[in-house]
PDB file of N, CA and C in Angstrom:
ATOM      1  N   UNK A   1       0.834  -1.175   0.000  1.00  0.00           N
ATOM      2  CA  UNK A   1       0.000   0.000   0.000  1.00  0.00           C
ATOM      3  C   UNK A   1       0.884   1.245   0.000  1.00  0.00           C
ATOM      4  N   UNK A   2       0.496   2.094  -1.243  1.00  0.00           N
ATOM      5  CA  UNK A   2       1.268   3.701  -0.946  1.00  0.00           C
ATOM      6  C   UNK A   2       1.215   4.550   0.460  1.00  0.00           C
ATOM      7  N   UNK A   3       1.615   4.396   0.964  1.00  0.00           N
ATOM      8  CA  UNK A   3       1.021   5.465   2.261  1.00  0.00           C
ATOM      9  C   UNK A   3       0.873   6.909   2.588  1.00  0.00           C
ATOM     10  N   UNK A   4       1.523   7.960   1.405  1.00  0.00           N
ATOM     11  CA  UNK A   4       0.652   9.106   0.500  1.00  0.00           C
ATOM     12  C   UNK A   4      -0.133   8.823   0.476  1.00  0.00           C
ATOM     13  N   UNK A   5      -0.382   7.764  -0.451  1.00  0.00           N
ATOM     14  CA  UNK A   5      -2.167   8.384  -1.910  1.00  0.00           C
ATOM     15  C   UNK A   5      -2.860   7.786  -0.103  1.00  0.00           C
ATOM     16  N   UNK A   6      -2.416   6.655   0.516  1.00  0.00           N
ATOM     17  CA  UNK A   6      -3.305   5.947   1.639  1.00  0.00           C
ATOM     18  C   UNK A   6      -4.070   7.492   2.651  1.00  0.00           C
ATOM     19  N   UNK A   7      -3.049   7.920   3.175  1.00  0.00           N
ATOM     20  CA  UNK A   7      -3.081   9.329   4.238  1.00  0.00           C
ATOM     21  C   UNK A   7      -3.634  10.485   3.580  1.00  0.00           C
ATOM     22  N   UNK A   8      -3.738  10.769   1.923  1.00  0.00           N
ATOM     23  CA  UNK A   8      -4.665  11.773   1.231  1.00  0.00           C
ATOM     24  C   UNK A   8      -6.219  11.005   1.085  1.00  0.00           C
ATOM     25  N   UNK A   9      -6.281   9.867   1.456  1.00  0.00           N
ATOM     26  CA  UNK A   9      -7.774   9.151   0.807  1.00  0.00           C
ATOM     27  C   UNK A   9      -8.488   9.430   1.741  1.00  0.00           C
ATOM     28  N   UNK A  10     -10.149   9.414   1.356  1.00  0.00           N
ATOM     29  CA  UNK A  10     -11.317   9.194   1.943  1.00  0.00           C
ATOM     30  C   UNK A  10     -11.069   7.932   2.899  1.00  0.00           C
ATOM     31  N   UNK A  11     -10.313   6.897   2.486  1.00  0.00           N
ATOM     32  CA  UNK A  11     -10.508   5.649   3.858  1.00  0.00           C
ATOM     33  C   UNK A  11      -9.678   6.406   4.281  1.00  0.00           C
ATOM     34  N   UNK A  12      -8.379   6.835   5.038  1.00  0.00           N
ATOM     35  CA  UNK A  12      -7.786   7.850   6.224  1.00  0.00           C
ATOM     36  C   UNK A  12      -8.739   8.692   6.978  1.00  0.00           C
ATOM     37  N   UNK A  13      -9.287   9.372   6.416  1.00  0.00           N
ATOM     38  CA  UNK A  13      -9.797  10.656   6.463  1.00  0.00           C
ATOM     39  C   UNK A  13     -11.345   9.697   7.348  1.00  0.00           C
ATOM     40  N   UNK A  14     -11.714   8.724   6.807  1.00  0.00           N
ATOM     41  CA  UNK A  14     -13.040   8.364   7.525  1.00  0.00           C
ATOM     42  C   UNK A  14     -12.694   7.147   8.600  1.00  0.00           C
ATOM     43  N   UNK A  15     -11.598   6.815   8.673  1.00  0.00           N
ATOM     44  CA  UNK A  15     -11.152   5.204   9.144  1.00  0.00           C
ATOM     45  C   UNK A  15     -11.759   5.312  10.551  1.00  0.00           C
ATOM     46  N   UNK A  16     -12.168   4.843  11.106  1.00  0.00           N
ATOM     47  CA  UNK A  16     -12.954   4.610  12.320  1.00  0.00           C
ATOM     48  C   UNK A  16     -12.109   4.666  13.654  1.00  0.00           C
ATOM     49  N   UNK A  17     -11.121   3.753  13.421  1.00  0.00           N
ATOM     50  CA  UNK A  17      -9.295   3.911  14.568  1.00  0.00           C
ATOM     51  C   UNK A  17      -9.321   5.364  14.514  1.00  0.00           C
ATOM     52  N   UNK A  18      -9.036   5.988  13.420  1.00  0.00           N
ATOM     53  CA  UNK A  18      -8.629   7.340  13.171  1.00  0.00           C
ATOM     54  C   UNK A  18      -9.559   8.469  14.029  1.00  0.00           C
ATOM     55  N   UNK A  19     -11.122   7.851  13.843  1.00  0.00           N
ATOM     56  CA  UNK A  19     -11.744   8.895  14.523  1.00  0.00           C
ATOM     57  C   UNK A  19     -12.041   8.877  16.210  1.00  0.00           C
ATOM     58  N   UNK A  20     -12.019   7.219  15.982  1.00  0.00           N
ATOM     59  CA  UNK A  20     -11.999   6.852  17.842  1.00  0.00           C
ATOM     60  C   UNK A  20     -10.765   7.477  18.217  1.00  0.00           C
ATOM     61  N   UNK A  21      -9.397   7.527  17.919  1.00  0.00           N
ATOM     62  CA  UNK A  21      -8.376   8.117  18.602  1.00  0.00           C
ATOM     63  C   UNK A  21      -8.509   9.983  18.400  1.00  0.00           C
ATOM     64  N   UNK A  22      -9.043  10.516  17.613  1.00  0.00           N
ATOM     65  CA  UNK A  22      -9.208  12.000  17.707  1.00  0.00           C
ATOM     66  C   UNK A  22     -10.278  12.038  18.741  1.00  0.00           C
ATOM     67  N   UNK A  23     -11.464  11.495  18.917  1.00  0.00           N
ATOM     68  CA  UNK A  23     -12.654  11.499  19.865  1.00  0.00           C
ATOM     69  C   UNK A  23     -11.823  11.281  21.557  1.00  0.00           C
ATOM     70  N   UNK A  24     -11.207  10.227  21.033  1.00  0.00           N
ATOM     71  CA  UNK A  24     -10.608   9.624  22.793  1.00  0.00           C
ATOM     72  C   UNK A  24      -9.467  10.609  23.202  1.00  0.00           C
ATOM     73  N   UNK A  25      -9.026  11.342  22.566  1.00  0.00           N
ATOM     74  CA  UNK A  25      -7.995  12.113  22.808  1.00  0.00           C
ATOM     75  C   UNK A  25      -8.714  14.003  23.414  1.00  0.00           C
ATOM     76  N   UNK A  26     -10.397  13.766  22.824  1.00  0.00           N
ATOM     77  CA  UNK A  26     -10.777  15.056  23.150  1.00  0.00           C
ATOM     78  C   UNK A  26     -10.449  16.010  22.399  1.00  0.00           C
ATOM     79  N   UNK A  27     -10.337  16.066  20.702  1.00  0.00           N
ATOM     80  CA  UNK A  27      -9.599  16.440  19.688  1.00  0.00           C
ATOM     81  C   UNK A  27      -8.925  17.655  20.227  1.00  0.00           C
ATOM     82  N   UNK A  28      -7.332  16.726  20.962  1.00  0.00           N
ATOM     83  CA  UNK A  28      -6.417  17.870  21.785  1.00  0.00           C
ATOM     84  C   UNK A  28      -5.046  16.900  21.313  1.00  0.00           C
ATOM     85  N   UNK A  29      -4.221  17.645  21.186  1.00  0.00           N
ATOM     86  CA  UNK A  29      -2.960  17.192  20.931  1.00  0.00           C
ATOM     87  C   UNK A  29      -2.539  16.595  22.194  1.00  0.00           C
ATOM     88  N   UNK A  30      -2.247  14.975  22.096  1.00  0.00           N
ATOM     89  CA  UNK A  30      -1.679  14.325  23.240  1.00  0.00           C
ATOM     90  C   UNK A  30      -0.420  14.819  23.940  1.00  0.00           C
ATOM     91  N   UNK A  31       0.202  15.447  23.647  1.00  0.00           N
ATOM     92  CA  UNK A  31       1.493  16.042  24.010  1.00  0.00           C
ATOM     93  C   UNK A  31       1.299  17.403  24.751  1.00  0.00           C
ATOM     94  N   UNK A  32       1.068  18.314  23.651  1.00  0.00           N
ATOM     95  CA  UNK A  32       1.151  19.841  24.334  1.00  0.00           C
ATOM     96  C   UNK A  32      -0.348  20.328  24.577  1.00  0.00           C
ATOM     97  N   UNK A  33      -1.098  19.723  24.424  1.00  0.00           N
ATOM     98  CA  UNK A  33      -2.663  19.389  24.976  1.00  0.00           C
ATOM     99  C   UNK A  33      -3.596  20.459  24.145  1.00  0.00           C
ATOM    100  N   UNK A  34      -2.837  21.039  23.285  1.00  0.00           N
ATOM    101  CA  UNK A  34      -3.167  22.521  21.987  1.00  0.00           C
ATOM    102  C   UNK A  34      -4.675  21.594  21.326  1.00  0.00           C
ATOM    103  N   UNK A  35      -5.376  22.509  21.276  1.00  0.00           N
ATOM    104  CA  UNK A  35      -6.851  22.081  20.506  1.00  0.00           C
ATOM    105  C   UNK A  35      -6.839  21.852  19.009  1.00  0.00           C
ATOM    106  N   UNK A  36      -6.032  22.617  18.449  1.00  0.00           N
ATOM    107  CA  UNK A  36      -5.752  22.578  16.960  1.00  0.00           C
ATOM    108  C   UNK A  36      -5.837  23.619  16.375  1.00  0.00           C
ATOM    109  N   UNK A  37      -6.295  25.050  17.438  1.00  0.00           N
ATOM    110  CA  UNK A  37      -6.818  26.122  16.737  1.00  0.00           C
ATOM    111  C   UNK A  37      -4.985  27.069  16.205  1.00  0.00           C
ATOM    112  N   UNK A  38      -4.124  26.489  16.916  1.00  0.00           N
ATOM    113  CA  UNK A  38      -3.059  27.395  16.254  1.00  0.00           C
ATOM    114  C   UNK A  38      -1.948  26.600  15.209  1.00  0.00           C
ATOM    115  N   UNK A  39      -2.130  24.766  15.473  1.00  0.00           N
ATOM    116  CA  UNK A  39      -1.423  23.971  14.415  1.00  0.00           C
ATOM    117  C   UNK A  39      -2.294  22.990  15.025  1.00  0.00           C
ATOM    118  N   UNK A  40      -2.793  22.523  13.209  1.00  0.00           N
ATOM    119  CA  UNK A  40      -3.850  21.625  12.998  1.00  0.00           C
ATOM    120  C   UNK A  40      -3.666  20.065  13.636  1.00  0.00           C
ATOM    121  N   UNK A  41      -4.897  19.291  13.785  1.00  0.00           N
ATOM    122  CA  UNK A  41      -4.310  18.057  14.168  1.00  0.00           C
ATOM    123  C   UNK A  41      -4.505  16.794  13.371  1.00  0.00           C
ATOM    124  N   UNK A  42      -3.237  16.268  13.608  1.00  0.00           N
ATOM    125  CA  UNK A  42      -2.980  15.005  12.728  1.00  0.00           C
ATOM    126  C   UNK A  42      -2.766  13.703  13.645  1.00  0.00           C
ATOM    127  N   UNK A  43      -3.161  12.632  12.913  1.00  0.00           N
ATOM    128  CA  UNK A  43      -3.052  11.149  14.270  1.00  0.00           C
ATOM    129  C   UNK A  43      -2.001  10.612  12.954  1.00  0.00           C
ATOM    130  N   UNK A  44      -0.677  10.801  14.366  1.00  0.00           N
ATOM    131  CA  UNK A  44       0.164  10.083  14.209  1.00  0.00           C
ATOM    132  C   UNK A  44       0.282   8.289  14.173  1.00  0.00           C
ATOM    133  N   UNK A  45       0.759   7.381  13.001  1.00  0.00           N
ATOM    134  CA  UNK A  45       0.966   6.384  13.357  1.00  0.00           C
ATOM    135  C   UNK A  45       1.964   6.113  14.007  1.00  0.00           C
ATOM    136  N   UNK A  46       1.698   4.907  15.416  1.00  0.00           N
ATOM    137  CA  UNK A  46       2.495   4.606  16.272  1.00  0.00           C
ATOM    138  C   UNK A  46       3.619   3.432  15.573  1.00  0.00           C
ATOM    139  N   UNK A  47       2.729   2.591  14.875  1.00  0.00           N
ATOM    140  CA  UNK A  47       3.027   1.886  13.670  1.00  0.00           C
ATOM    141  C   UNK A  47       2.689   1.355  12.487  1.00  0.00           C
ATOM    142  N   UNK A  48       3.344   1.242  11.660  1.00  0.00           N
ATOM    143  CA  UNK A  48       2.116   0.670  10.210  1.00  0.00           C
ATOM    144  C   UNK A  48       2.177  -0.887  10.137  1.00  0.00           C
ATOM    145  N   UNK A  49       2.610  -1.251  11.150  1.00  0.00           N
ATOM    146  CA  UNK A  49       2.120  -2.825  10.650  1.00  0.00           C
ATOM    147  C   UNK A  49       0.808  -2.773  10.370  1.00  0.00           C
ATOM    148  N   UNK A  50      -0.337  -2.226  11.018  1.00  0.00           N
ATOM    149  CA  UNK A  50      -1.583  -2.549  10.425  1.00  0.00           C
ATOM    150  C   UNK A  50      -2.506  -1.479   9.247  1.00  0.00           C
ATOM    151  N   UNK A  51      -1.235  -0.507   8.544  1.00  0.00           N
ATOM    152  CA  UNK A  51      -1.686   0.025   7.035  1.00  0.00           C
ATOM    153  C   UNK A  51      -2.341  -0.064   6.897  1.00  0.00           C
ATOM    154  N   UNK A  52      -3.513   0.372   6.486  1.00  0.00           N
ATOM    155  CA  UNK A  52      -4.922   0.306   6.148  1.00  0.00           C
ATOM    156  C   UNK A  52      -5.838  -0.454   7.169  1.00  0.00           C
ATOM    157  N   UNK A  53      -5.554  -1.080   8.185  1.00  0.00           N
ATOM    158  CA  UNK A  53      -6.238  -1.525   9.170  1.00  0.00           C
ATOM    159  C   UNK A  53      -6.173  -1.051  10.215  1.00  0.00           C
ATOM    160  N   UNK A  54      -6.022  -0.091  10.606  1.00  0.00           N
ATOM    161  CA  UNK A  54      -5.487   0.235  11.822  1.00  0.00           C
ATOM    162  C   UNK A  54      -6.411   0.147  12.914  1.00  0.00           C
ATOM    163  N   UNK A  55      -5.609  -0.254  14.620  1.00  0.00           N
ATOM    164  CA  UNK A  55      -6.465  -0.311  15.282  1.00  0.00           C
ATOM    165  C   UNK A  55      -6.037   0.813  16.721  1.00  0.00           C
ATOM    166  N   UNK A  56      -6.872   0.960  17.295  1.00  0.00           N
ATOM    167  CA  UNK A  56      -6.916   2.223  18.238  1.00  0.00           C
ATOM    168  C   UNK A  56      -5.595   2.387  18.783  1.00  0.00           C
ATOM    169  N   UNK A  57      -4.703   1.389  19.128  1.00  0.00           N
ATOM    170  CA  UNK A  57      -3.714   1.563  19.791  1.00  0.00           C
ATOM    171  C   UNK A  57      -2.761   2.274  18.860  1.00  0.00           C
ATOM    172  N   UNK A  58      -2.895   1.907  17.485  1.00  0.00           N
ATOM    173  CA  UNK A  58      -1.680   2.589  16.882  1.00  0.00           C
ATOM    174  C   UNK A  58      -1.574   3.046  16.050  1.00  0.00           C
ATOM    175  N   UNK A  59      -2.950   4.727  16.719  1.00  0.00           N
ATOM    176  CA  UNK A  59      -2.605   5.961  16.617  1.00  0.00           C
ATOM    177  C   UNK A  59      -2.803   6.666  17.820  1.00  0.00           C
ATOM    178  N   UNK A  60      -1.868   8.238  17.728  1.00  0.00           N
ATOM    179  CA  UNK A  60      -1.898   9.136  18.482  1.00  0.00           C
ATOM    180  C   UNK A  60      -2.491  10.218  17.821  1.00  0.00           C
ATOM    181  N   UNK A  61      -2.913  11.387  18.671  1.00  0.00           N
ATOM    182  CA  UNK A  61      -3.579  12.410  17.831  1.00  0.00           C
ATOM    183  C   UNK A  61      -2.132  13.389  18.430  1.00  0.00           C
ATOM    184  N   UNK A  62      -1.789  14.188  17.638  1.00  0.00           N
ATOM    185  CA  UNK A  62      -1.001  15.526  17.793  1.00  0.00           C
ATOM    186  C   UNK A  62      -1.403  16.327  17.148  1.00  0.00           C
ATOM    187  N   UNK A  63      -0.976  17.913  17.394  1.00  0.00           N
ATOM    188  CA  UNK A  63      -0.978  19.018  16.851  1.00  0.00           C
ATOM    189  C   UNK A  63      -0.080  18.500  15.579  1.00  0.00           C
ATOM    190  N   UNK A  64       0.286  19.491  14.400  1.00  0.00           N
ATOM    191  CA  UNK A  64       1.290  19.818  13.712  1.00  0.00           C
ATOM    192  C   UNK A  64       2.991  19.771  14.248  1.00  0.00           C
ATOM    193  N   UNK A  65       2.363  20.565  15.106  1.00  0.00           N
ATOM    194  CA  UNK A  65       4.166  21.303  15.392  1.00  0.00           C
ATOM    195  C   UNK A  65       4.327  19.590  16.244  1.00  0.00           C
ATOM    196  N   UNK A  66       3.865  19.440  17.475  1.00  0.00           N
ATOM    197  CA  UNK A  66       4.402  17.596  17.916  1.00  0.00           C
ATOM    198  C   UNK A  66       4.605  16.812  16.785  1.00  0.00           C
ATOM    199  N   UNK A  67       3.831  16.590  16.210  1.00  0.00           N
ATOM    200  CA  UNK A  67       4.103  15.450  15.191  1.00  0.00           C
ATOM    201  C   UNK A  67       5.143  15.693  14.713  1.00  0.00           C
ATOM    202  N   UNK A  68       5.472  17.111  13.611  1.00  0.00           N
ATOM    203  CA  UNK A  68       6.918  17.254  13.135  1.00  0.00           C
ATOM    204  C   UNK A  68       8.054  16.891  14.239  1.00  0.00           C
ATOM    205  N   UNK A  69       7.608  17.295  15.765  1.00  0.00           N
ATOM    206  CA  UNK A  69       9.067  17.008  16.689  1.00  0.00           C
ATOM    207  C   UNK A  69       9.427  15.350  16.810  1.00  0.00           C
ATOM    208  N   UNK A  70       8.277  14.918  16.959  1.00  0.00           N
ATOM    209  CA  UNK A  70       8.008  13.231  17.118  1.00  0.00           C
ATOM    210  C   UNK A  70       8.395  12.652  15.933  1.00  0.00           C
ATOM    211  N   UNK A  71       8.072  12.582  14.776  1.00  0.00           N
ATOM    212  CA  UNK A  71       8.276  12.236  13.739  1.00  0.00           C
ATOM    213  C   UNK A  71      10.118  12.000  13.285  1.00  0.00           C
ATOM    214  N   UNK A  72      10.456  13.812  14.020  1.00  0.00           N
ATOM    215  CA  UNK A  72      12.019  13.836  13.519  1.00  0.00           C
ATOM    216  C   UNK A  72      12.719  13.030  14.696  1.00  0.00           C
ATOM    217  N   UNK A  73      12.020  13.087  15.970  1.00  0.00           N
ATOM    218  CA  UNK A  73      12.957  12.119  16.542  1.00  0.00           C
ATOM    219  C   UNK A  73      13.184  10.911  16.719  1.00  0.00           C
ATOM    220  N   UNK A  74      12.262  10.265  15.746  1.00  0.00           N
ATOM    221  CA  UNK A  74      12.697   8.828  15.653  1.00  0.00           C
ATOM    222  C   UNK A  74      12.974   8.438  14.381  1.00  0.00           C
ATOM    223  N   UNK A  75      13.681   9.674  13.244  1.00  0.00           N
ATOM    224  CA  UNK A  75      14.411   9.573  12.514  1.00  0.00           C
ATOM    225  C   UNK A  75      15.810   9.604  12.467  1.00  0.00           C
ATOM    226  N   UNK A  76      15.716  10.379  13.478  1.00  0.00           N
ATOM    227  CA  UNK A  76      16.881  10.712  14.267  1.00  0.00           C
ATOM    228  C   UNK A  76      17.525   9.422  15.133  1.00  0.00           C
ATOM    229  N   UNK A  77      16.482   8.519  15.825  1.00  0.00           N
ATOM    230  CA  UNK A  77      17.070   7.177  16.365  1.00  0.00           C
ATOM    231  C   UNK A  77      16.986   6.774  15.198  1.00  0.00           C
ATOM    232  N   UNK A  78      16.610   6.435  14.101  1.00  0.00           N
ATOM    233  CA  UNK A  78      16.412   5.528  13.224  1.00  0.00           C
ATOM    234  C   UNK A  78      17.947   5.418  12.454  1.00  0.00           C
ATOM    235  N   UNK A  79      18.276   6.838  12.390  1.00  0.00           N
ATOM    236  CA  UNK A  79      19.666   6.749  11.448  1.00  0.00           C
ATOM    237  C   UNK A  79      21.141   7.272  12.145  1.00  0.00           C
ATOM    238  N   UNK A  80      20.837   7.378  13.384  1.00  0.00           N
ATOM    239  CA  UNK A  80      21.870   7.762  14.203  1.00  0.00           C
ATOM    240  C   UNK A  80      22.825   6.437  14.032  1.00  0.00           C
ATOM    241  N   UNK A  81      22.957   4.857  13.740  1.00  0.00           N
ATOM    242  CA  UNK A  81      23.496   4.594  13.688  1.00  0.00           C
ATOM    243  C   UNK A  81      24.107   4.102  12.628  1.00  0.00           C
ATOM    244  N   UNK A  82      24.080   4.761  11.328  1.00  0.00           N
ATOM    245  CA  UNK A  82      24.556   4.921  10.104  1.00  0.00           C
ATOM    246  C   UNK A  82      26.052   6.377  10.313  1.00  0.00           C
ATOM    247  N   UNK A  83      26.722   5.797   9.245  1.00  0.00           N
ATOM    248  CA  UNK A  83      28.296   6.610   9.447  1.00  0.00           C
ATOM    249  C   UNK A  83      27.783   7.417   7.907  1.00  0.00           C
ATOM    250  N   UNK A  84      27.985   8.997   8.229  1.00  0.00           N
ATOM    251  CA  UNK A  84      27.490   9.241   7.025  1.00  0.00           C
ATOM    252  C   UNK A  84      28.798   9.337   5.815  1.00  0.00           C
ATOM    253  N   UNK A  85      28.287   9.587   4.649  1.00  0.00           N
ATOM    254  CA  UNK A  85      29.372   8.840   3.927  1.00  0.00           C
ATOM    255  C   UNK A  85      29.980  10.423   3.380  1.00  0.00           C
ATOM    256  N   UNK A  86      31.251  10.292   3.075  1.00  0.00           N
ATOM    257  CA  UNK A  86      31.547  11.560   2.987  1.00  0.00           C
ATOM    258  C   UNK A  86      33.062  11.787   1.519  1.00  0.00           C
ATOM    259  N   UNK A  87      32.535  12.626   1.095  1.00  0.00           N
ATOM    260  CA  UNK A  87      32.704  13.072  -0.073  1.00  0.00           C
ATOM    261  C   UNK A  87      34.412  13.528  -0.603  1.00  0.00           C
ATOM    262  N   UNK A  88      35.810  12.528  -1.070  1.00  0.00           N
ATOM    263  CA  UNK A  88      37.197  12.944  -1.378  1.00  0.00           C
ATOM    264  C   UNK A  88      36.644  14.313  -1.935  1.00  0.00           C
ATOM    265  N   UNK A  89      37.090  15.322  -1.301  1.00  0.00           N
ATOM    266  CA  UNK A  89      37.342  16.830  -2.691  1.00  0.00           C
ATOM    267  C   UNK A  89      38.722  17.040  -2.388  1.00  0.00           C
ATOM    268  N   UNK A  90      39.599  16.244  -1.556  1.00  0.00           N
ATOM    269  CA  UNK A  90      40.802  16.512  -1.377  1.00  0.00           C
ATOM    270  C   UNK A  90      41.385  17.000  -2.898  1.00  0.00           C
ATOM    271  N   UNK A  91      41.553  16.423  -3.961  1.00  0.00           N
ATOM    272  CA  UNK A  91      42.106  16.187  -5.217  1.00  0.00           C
ATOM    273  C   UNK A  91      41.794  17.870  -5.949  1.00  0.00           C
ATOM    274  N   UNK A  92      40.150  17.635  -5.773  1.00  0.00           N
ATOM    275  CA  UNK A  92      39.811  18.869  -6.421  1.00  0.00           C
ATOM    276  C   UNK A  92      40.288  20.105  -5.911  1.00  0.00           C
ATOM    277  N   UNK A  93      40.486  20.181  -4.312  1.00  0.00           N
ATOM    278  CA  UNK A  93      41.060  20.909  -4.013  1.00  0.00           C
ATOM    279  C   UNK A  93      42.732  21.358  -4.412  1.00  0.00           C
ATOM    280  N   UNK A  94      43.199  20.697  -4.174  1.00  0.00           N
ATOM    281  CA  UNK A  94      44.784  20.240  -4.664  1.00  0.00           C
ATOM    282  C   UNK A  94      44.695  20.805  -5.825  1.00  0.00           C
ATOM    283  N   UNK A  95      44.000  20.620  -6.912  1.00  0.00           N
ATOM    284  CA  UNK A  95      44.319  20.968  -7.845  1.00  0.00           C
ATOM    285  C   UNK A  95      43.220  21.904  -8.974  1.00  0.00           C
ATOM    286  N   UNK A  96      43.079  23.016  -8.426  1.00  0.00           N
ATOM    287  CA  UNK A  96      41.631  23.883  -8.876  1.00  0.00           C
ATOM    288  C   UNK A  96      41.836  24.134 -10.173  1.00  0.00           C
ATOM    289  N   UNK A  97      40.778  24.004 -10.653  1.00  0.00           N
ATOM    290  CA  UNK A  97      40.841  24.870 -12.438  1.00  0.00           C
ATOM    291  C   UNK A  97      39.831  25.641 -12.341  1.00  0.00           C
ATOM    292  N   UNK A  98      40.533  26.719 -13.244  1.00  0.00           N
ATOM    293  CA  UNK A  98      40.093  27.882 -13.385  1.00  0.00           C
ATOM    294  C   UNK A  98      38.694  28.286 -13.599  1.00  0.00           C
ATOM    295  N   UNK A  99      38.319  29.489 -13.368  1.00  0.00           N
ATOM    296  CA  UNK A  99      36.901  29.535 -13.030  1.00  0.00           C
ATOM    297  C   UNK A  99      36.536  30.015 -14.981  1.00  0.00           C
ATOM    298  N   UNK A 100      37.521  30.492 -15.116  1.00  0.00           N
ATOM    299  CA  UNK A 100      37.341  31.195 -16.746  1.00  0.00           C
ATOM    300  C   UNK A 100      38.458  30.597 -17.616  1.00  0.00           C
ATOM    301  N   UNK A 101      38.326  30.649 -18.780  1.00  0.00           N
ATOM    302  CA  UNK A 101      39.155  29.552 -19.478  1.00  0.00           C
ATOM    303  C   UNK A 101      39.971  30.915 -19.827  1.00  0.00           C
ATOM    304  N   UNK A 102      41.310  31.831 -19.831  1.00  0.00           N
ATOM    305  CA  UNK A 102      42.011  32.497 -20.268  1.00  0.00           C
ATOM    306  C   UNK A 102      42.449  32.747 -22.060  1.00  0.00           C
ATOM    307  N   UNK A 103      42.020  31.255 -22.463  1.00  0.00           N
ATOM    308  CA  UNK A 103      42.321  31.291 -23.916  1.00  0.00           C
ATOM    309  C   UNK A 103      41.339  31.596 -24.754  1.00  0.00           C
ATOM    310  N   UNK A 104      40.060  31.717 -23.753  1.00  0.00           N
ATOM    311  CA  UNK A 104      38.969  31.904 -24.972  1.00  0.00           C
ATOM    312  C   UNK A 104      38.798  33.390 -25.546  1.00  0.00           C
ATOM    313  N   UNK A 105      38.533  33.724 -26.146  1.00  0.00           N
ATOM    314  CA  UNK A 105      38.263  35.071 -27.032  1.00  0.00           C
ATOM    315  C   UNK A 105      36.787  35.000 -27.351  1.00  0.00           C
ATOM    316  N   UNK A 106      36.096  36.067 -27.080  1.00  0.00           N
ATOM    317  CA  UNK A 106      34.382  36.444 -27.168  1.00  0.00           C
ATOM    318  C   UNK A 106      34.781  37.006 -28.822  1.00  0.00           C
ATOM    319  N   UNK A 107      33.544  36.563 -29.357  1.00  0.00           N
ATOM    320  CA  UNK A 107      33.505  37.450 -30.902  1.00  0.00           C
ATOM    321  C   UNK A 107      32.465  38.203 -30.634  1.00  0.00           C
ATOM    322  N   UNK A 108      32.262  38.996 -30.949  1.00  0.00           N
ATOM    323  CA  UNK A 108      30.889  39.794 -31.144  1.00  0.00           C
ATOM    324  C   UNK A 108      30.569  40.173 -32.695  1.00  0.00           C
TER     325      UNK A 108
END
């Protein structure tokens, strides 16, 4: 399942998990307890094993601004233990060419 086109569709938008966890939550951001009137609210998945099935436990409702913090920090565990890979310019440095070619001649 795409989980875009899934999270833009009418089944998201009507899924029953989806609305029991905005209802059970008191449509208030579980975190900073914000109603939605200054960043909108979105139910975070806790997990997608159940994609298109989802059941009450796994979603959360957040504001905007939580979700972006939540979201990045378990991207942040997710790839913290990757070495990032990093780029020789030693060479290019060492040995720069010119920004303008000196031999060329403009005709007009």
């Amino acid at each position: 399942m795409d989980y875009r086109l899934y999270i833009g569709s009418n089944a998201w938008r009507t899924n029953p998990a989806r609305l029991a966890e905005l209802e059970a939550a008191g449509f208030r951001c579980r975190l900073c307890n914000g109603d939605g009137e200054d960043s909108a609210l979105e139910v975070h998945h806790r997990t997608y094993a159940n994609l298109g099935n989802e059941q009450p436990g796994d979603l959360t409702t957040l504001c905007r601004s939580c979700h972006r913090v939540v979201t990045d920090h378990f991207r942040r565990l997710r790839y913290a233990p990757r070495m990032p890979a990093f780029a020789n310019v030693r060479s290019a440095l060492d040995n720069p060419s010119p920004l303008f070619d000196p031999t060329f001649k403009e005709t007009l």
